[in-house]
C-alpha atoms as a PDB file:
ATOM      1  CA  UNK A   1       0.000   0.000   0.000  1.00  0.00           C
ATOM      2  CA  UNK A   2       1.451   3.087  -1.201  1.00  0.00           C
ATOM      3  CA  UNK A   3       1.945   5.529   1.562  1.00  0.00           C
ATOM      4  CA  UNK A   4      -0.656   8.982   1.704  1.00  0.00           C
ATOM      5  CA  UNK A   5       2.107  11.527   1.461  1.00  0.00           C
ATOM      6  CA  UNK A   6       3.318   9.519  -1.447  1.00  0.00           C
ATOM      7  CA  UNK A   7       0.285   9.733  -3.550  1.00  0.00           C
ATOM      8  CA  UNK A   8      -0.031  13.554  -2.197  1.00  0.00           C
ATOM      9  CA  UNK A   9       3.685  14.159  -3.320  1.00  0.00           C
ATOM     10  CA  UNK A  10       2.620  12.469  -6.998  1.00  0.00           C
ATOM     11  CA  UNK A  11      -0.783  14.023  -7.044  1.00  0.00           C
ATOM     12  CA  UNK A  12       0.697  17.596  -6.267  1.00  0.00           C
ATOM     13  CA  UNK A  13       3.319  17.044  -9.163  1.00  0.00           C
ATOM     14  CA  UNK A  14       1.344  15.654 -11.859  1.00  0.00           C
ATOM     15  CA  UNK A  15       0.009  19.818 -11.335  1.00  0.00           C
ATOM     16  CA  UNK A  16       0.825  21.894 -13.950  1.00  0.00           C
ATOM     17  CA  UNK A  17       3.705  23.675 -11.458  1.00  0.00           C
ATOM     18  CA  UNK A  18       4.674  20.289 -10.110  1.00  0.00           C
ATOM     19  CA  UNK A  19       6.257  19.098  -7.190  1.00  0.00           C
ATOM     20  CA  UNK A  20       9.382  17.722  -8.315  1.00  0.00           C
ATOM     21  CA  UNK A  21      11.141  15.365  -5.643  1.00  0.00           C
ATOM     22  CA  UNK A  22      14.675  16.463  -4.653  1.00  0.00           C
ATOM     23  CA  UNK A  23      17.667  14.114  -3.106  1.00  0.00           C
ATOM     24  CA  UNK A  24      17.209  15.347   0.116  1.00  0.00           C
ATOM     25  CA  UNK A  25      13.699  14.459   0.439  1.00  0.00           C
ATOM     26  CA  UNK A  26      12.607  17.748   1.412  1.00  0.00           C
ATOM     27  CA  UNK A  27       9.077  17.816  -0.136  1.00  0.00           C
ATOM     28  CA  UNK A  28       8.392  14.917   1.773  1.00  0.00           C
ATOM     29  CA  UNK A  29       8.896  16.319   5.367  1.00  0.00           C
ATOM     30  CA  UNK A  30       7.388  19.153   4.162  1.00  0.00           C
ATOM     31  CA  UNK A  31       4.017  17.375   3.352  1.00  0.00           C
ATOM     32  CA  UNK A  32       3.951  15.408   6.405  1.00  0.00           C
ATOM     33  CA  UNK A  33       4.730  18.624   8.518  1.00  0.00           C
ATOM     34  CA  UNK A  34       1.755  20.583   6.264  1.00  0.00           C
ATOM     35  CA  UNK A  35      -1.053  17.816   6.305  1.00  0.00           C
ATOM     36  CA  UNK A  36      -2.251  15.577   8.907  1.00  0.00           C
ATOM     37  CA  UNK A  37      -2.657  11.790   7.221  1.00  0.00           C
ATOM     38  CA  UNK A  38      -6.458  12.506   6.648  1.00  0.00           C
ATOM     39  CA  UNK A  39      -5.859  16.202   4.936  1.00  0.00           C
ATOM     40  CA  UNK A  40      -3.319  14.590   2.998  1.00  0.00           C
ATOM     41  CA  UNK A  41      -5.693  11.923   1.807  1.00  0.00           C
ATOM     42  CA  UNK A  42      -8.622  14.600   0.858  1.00  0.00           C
ATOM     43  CA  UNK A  43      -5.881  16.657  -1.162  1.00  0.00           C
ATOM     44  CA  UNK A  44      -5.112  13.841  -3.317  1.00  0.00           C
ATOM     45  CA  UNK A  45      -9.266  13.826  -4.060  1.00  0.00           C
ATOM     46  CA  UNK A  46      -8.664  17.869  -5.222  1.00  0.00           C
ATOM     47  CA  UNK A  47      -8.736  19.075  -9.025  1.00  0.00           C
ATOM     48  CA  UNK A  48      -7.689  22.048  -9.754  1.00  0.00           C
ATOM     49  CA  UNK A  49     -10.588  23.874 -10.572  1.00  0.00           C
ATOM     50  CA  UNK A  50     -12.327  25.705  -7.503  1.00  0.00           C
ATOM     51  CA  UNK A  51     -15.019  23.834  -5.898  1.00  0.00           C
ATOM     52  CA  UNK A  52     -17.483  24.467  -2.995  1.00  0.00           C
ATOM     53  CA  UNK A  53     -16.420  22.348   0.031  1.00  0.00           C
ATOM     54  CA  UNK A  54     -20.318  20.820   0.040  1.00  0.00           C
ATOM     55  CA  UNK A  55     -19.030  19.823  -3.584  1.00  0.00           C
ATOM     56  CA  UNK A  56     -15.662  17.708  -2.703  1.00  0.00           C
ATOM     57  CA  UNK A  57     -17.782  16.086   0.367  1.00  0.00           C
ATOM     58  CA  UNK A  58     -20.494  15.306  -1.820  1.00  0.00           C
ATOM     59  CA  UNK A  59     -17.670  14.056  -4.158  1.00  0.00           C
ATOM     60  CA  UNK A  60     -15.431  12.038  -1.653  1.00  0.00           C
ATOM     61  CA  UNK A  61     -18.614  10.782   0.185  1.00  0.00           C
ATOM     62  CA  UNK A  62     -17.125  12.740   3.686  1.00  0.00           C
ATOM     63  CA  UNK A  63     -19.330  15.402   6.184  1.00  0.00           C
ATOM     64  CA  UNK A  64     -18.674  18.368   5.020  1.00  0.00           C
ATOM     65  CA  UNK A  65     -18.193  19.875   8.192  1.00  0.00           C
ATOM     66  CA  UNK A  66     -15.631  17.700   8.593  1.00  0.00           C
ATOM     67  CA  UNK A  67     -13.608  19.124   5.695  1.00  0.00           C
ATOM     68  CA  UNK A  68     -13.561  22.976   6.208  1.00  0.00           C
ATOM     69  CA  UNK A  69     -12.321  25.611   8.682  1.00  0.00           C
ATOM     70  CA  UNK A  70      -8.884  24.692   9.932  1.00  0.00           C
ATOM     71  CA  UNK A  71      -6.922  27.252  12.301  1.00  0.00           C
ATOM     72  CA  UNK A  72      -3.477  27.573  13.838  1.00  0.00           C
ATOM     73  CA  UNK A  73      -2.747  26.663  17.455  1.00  0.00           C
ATOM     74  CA  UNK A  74       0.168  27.183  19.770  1.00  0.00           C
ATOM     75  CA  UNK A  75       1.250  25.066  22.311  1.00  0.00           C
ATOM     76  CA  UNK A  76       2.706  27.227  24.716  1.00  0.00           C
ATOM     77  CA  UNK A  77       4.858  25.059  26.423  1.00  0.00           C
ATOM     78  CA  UNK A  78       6.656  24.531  23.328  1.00  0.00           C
ATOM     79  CA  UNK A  79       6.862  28.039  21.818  1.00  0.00           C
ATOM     80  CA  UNK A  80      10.359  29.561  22.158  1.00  0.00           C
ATOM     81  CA  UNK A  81       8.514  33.164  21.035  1.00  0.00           C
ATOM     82  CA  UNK A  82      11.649  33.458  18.146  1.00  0.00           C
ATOM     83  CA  UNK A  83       8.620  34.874  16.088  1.00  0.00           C
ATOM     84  CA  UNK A  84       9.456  32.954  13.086  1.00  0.00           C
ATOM     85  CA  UNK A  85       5.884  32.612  12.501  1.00  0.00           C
ATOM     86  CA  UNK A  86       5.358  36.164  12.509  1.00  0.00           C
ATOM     87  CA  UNK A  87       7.148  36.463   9.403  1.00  0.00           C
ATOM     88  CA  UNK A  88       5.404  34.244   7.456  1.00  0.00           C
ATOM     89  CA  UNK A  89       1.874  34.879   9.157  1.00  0.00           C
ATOM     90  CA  UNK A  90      -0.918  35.390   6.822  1.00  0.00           C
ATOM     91  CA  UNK A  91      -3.600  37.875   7.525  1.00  0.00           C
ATOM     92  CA  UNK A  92      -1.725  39.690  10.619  1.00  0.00           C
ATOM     93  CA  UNK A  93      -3.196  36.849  12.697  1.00  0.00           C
ATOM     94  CA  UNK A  94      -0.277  36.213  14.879  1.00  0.00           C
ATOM     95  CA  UNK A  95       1.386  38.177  17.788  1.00  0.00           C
ATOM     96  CA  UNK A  96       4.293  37.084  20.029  1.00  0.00           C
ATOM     97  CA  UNK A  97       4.506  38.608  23.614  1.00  0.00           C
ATOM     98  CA  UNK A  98       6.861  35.989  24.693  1.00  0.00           C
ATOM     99  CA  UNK A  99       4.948  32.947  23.109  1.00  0.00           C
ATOM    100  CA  UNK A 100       2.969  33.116  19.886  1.00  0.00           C
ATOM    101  CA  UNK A 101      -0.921  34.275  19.938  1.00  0.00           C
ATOM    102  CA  UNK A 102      -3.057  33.668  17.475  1.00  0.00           C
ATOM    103  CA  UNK A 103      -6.094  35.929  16.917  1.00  0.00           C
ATOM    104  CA  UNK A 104      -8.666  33.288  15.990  1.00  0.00           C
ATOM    105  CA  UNK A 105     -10.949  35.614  14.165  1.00  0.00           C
ATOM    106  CA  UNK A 106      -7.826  36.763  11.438  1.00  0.00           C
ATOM    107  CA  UNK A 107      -6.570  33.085  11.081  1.00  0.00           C
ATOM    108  CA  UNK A 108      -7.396  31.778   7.646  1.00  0.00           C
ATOM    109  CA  UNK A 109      -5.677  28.565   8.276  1.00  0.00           C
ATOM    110  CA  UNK A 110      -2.887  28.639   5.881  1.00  0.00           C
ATOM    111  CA  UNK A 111      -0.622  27.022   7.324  1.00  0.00           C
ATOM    112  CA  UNK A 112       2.752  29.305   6.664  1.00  0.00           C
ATOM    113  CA  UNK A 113       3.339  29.448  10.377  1.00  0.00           C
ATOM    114  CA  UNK A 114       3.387  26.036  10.666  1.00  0.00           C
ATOM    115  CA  UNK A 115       5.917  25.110   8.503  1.00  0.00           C
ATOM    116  CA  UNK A 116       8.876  27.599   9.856  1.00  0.00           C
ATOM    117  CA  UNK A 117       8.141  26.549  13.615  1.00  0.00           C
ATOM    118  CA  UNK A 118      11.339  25.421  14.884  1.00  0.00           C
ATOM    119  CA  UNK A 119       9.597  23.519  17.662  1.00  0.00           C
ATOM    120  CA  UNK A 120       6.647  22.392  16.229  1.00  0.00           C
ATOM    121  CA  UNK A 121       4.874  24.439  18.657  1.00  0.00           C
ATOM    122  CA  UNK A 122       2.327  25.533  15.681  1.00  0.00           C
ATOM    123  CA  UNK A 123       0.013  23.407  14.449  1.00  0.00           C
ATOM    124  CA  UNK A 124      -3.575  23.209  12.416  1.00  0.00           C
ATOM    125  CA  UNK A 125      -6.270  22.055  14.296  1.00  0.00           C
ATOM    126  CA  UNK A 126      -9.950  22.042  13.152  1.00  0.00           C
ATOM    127  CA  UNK A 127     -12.270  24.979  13.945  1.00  0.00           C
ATOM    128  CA  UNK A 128     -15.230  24.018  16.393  1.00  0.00           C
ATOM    129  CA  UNK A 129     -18.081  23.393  14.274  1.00  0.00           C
ATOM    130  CA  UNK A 130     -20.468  25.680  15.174  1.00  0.00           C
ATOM    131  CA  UNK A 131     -17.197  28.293  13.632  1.00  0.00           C
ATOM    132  CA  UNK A 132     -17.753  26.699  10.550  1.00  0.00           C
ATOM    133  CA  UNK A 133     -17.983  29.029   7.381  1.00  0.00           C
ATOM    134  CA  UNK A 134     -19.960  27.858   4.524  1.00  0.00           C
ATOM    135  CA  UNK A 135     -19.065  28.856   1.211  1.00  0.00           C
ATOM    136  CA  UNK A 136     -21.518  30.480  -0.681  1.00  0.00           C
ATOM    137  CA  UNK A 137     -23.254  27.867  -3.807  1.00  0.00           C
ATOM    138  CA  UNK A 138     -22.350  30.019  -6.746  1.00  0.00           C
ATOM    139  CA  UNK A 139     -21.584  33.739  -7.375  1.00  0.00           C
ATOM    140  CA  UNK A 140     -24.848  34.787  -7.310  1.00  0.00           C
ATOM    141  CA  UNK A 141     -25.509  33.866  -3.513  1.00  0.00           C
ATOM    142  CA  UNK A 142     -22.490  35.532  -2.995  1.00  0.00           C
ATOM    143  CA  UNK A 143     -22.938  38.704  -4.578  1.00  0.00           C
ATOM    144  CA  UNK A 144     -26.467  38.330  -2.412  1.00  0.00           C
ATOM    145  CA  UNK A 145     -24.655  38.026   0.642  1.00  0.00           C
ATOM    146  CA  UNK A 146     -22.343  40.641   0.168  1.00  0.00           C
ATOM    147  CA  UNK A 147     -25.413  43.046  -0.471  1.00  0.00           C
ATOM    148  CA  UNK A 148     -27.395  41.850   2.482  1.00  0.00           C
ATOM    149  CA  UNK A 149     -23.720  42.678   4.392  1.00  0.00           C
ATOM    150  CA  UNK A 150     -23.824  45.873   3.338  1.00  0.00           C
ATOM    151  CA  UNK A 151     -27.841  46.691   3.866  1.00  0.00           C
ATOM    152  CA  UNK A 152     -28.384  47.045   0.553  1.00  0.00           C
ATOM    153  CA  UNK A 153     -31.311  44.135   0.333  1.00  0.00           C
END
């Protein structure tokens, strides 16, 4: 049985941009320190056009709440507050007053601080549900929401 990040690593390179393996093995840590064994397994299921996450789960026969909203999380103990994930933070969702913070309501779950953590101490974790954000269907609900947003409707 061929091992998850293996088919991720293939899947990710038979992209148009690739994901060429190198003689270190690089690519390869860097999955396994990206994606947890299930997220690696539902971005192997991925194409690359965009498609609502009720669409994949429908798709990959999975809960849908199960698939969206991941966050970062610090674990304190281990954060030695060297603010490498400041630099790479997305979304000005991280401060460090002598161990990393995360502002929940700014993290996008991208997953840049994760990888330059010299400790591990950041990590994705799954939002509680009732956090959940739903995609809108198609462009129209969104341009819909946006107007309802703005008390236009």
């Amino acid at each position: 049985m061929t091992d998850v990040y293996e088919k991720l690593a293939q899947h990710l390179d038979n992209l148009p941009s690739g994901y060429p393996r190198t003689e270190s093995g690089v690519e390869m840590r860097i999955l396994k320190r990206l994606f947890s064994p299930q997220e690696a397994d539902i971005a192997t299921k991925l194409t690359m056009l965009p498609e609502p996450v009720s669409g994949i789960a429908q798709r990959i026969e999975r809960d849908k709440t199960k698939l969206a909203d991941i966050l970062a999380e610090v674990e304190a103990e281990a954060c030695i507050g060297c603010e490498a994930c400041v630099d790479r933070r997305q979304m000005d969702a991280i401060t460090v007053d002598g161990v990393a913070e995360i502002e929940l309501d700014c993290c996008i779950g991208y997953g840049l601080c994760v990888t330059d953590c010299p400790t591990e101490a950041m990590q994705l974790k799954q939002k509680a549900e009732k956090d959940h954000h739903i995609p809108p269907k198609n462009v129209f609900e969104t341009y819909l929401n946006m107007a309802q947003e703005r008390g236009l409707l």
